[in-house]
N, C-alpha and C. Protein backbone atom coordinates (compact mmCIF):
# COMPACT_ATOMS: atom_id res chain seq x y z
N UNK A 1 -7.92 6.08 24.34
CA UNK A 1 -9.06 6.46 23.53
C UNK A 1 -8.66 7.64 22.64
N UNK A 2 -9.40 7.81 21.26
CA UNK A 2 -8.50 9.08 20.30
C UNK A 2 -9.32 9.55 20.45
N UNK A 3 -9.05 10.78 20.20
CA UNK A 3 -9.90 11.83 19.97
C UNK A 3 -10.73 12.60 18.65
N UNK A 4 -10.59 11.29 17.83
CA UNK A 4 -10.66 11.57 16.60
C UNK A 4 -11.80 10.58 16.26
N UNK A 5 -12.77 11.00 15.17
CA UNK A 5 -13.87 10.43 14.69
C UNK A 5 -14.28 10.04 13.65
N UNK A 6 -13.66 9.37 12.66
CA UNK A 6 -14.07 9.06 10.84
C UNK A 6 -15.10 9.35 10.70
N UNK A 7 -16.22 9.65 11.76
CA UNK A 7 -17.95 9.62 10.82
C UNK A 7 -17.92 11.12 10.79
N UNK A 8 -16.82 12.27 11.52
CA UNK A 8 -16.95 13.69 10.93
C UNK A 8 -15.84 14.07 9.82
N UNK A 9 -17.20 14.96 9.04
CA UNK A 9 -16.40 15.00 7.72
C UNK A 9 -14.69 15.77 7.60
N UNK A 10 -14.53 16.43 8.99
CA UNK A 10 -13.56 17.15 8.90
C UNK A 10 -12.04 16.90 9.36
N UNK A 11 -12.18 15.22 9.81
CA UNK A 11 -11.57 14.64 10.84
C UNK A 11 -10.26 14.16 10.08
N UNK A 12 -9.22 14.71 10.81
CA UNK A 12 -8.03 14.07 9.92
C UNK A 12 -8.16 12.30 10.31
N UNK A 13 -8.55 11.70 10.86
CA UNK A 13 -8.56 10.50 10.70
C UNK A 13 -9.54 9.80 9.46
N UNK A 14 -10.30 10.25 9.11
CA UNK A 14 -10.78 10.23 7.71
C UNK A 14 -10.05 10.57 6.68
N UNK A 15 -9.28 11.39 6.59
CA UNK A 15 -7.96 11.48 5.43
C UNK A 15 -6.94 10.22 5.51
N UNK A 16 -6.58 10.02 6.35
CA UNK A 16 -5.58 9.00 7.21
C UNK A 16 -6.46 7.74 6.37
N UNK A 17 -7.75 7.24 6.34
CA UNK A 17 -8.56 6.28 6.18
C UNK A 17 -8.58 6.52 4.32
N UNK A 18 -8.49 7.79 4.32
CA UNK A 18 -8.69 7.40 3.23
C UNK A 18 -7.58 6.78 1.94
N UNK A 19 -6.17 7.46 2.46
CA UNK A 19 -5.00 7.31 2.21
C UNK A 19 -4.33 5.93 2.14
N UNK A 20 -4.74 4.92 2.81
CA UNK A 20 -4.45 3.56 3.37
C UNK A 20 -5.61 2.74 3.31
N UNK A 21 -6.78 3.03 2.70
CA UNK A 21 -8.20 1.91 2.31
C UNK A 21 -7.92 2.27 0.70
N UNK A 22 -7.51 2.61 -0.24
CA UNK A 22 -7.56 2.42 -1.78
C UNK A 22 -7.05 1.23 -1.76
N UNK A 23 -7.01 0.34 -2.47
CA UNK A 23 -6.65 -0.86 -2.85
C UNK A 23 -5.20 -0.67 -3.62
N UNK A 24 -4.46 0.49 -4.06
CA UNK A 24 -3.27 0.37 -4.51
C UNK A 24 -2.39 0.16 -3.59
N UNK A 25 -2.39 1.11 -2.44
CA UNK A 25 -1.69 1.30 -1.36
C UNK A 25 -2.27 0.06 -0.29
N UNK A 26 -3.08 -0.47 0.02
CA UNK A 26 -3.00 -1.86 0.14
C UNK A 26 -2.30 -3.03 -0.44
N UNK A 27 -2.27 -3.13 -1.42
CA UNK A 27 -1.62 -3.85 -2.11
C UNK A 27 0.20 -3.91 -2.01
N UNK A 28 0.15 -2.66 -2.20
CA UNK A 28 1.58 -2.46 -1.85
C UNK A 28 2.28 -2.36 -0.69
N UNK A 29 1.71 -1.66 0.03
CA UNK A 29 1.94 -2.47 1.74
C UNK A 29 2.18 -3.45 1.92
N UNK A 30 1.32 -4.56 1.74
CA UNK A 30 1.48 -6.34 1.47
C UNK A 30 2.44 -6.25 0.56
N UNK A 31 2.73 -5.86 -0.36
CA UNK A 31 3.61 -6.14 -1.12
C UNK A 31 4.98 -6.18 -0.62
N UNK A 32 5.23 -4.69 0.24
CA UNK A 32 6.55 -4.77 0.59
C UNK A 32 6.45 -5.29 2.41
N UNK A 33 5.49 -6.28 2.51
CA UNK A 33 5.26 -6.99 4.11
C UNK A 33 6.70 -7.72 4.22
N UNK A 34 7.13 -8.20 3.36
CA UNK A 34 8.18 -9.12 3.45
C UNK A 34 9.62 -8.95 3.14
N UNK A 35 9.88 -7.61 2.68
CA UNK A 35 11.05 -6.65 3.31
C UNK A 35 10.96 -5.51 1.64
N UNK A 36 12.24 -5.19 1.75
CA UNK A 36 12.63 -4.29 0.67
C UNK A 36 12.26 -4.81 -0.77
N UNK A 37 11.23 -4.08 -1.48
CA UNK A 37 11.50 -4.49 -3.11
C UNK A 37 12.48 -3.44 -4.26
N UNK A 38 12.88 -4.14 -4.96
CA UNK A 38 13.13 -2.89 -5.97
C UNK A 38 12.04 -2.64 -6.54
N UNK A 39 11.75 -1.69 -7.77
CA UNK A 39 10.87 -0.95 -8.33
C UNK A 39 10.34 -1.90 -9.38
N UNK A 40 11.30 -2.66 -9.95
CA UNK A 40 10.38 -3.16 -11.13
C UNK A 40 10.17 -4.65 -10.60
N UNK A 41 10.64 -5.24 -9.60
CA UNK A 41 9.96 -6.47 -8.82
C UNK A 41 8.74 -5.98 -8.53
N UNK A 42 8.98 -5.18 -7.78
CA UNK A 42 7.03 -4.30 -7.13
C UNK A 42 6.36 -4.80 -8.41
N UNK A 43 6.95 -4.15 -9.59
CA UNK A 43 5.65 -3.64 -10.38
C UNK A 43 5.40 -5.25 -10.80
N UNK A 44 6.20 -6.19 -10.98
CA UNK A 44 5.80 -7.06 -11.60
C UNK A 44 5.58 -7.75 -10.74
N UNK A 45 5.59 -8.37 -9.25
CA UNK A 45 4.65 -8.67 -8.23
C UNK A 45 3.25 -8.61 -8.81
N UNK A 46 2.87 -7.04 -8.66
CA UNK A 46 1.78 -6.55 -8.75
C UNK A 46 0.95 -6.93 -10.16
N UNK A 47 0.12 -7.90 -10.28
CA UNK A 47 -0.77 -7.50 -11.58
C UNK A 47 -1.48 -6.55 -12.10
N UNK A 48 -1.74 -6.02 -12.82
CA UNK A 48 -2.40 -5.36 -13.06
C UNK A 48 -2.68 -3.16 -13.07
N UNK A 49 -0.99 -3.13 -12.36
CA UNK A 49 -0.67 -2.13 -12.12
C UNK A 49 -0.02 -1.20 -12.89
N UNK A 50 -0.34 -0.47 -13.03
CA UNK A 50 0.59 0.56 -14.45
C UNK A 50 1.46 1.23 -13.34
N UNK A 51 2.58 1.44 -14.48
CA UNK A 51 4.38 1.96 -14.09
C UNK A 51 3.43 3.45 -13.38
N UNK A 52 2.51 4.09 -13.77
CA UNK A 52 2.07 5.71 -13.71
C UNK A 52 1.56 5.32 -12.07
N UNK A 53 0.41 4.58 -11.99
CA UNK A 53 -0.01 4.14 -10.81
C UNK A 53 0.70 3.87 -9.85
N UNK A 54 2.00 2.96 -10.16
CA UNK A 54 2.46 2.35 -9.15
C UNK A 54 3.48 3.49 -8.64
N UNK A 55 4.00 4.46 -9.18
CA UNK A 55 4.39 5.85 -8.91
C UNK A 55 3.90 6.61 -8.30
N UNK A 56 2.72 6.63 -8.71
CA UNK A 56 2.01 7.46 -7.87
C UNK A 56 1.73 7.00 -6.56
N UNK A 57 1.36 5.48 -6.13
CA UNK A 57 1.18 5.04 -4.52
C UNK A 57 2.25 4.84 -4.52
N UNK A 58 3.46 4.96 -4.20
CA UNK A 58 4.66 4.60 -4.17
C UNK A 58 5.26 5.99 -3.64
N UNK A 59 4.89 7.20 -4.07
CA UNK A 59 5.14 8.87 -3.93
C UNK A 59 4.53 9.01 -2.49
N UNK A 60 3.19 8.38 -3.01
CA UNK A 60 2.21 9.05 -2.26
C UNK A 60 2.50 8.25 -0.35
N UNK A 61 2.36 7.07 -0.88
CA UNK A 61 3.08 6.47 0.68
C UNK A 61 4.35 6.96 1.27
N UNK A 62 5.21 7.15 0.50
CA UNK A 62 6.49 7.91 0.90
C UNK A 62 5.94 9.36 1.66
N UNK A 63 5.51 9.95 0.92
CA UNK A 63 4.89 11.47 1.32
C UNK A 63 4.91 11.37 2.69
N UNK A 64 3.83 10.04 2.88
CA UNK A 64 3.11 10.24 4.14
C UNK A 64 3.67 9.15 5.18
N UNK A 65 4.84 9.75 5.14
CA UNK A 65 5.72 8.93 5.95
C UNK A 65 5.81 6.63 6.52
N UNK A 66 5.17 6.38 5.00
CA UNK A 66 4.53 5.07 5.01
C UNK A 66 5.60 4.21 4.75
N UNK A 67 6.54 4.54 3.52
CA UNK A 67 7.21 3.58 2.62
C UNK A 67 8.66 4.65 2.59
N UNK A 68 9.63 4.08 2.73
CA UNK A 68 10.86 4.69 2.40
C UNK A 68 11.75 4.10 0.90
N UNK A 69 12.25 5.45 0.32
CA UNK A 69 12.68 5.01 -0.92
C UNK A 69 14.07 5.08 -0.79
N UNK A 70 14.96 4.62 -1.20
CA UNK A 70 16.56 4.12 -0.89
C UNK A 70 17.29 3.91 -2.58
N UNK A 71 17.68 5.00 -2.56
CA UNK A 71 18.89 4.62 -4.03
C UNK A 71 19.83 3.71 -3.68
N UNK A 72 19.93 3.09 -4.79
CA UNK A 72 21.00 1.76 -4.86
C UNK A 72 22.15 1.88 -5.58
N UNK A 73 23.08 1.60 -5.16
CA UNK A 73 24.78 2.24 -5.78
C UNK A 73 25.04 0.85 -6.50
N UNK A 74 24.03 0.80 -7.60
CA UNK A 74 24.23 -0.83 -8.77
C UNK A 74 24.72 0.24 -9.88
N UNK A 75 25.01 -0.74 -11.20
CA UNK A 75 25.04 0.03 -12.09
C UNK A 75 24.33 -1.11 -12.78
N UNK A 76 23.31 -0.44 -12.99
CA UNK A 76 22.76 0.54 -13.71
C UNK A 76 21.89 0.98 -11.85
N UNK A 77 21.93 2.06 -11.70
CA UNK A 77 21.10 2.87 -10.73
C UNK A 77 19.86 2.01 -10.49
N UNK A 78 19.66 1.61 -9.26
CA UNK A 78 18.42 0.78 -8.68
C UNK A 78 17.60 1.84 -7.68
N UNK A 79 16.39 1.27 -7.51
CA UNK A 79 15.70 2.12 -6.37
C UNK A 79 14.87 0.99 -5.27
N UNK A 80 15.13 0.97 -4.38
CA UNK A 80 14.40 -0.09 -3.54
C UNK A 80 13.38 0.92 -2.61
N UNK A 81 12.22 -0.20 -2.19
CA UNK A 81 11.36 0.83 -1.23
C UNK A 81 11.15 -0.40 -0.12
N UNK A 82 10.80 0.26 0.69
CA UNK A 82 10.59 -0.34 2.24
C UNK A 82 9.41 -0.24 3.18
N UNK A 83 8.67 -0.24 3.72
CA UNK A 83 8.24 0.14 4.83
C UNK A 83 8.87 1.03 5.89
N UNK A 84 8.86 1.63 6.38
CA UNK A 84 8.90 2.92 7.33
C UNK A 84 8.93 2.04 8.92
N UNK A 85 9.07 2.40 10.12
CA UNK A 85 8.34 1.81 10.97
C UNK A 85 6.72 1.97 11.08
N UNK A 86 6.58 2.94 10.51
CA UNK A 86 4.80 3.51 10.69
C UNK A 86 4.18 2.88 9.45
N UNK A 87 4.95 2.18 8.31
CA UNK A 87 4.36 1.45 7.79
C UNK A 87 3.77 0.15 8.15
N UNK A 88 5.17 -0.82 9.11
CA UNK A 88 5.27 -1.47 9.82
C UNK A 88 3.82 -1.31 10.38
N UNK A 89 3.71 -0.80 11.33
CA UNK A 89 2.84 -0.96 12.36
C UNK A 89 1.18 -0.88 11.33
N UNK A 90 1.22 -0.77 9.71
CA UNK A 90 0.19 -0.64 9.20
C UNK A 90 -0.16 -1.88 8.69
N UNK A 91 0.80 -2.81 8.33
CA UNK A 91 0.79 -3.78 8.08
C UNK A 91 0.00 -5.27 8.20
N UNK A 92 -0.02 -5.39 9.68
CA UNK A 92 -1.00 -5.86 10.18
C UNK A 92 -2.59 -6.13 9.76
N UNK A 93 -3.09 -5.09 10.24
CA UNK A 93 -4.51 -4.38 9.61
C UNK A 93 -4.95 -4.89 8.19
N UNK A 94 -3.69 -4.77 7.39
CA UNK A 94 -3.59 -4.66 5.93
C UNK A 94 -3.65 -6.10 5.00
N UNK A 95 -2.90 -6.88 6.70
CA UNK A 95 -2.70 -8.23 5.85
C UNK A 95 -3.77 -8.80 6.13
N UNK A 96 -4.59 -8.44 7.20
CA UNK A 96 -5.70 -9.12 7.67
C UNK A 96 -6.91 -8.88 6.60
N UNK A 97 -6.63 -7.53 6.09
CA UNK A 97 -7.60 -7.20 5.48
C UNK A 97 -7.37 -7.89 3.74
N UNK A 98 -6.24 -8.03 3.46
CA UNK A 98 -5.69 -9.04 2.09
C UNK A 98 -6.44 -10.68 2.67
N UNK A 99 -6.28 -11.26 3.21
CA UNK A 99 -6.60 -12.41 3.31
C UNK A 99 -7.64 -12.53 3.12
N UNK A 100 -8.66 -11.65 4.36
CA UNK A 100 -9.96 -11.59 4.27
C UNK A 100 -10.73 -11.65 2.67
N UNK A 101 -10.26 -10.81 2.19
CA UNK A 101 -10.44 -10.24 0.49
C UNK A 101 -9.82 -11.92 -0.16
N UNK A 102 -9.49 -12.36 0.14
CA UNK A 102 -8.43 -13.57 -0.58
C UNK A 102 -9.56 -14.75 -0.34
N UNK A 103 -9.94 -15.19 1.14
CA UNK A 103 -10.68 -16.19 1.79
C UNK A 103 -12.26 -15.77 0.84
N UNK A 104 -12.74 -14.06 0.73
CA UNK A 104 -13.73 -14.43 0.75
C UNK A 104 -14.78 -14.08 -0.74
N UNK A 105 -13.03 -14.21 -1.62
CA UNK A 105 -13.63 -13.80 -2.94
C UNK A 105 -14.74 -14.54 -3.67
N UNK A 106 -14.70 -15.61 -3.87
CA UNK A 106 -15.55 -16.21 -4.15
C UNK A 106 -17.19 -16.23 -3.35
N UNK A 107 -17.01 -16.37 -2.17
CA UNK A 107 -18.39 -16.04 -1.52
C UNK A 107 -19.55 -14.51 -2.00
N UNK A 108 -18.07 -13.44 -2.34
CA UNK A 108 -19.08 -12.38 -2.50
C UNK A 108 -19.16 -12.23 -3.88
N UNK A 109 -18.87 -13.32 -5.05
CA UNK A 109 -19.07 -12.77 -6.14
C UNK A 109 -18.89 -12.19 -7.10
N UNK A 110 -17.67 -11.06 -6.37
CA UNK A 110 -17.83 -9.78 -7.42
C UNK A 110 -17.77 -9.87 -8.71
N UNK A 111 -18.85 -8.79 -9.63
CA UNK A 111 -18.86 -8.12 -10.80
C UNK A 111 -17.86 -7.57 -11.05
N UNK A 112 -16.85 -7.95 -12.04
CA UNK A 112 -15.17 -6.94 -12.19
C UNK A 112 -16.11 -6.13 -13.67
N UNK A 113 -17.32 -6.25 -13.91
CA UNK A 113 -17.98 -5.27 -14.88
C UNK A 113 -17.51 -6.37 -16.13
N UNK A 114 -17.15 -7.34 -16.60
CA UNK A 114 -17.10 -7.72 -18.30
C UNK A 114 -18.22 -8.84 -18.85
């Protein structure tokens, strides 16, 4: 049992929640579910993602011990990223929660606002 509570505002597990529920860093999690990408596979995987964005969850998962970044001895200089083991173990959660979003787009509708 944790000792930790998302419904208080002060709770590092609410940072933790919040860090890993944006939809970039979802995305990219799933993204790299299926091993190492380089940088501009990621980005072009990804629809809809700007080079600035995808830097930024890409930093920001690294930071937080999520995603590991690995220079590549190519020429021209490559950068691959990975999952972590603690990404690993986030994965799960993540894919369940991609599918879900996948299975139940159409049922809920959404307004993308145009």
């Amino acid at each position: 049992m944790s000792d930790y509570d998302v419904f208080l505002a002060d709770c590092p597990a609410r940072t933790t929640l919040e860090l890993v529920a944006d939809t970039w860093s979802v995305v990219v999690v799933f993204g790299l579910g299926r091993g190492p990408h380089r940088y501009s596979d990621l980005r072009d995987r990804i629809g809809g993602i700007s080079k600035k964005m995808l830097t930024q969850t890409l930093r920001k998962l690294e930071s937080n011990n999520l995603v590991e970044r690995r220079v590549l001895a190519t020429a021209p200089a490559g950068v691959e990223y990975r999952l972590t083991h603690l990404g690993q173990s986030l994965l799960g959660p993540v894919s369940v929660l991609a599918r879900w979003a996948e299975d139940h787009a159409d049922d809920l509708a959404v307004d993308d606002g145009s």
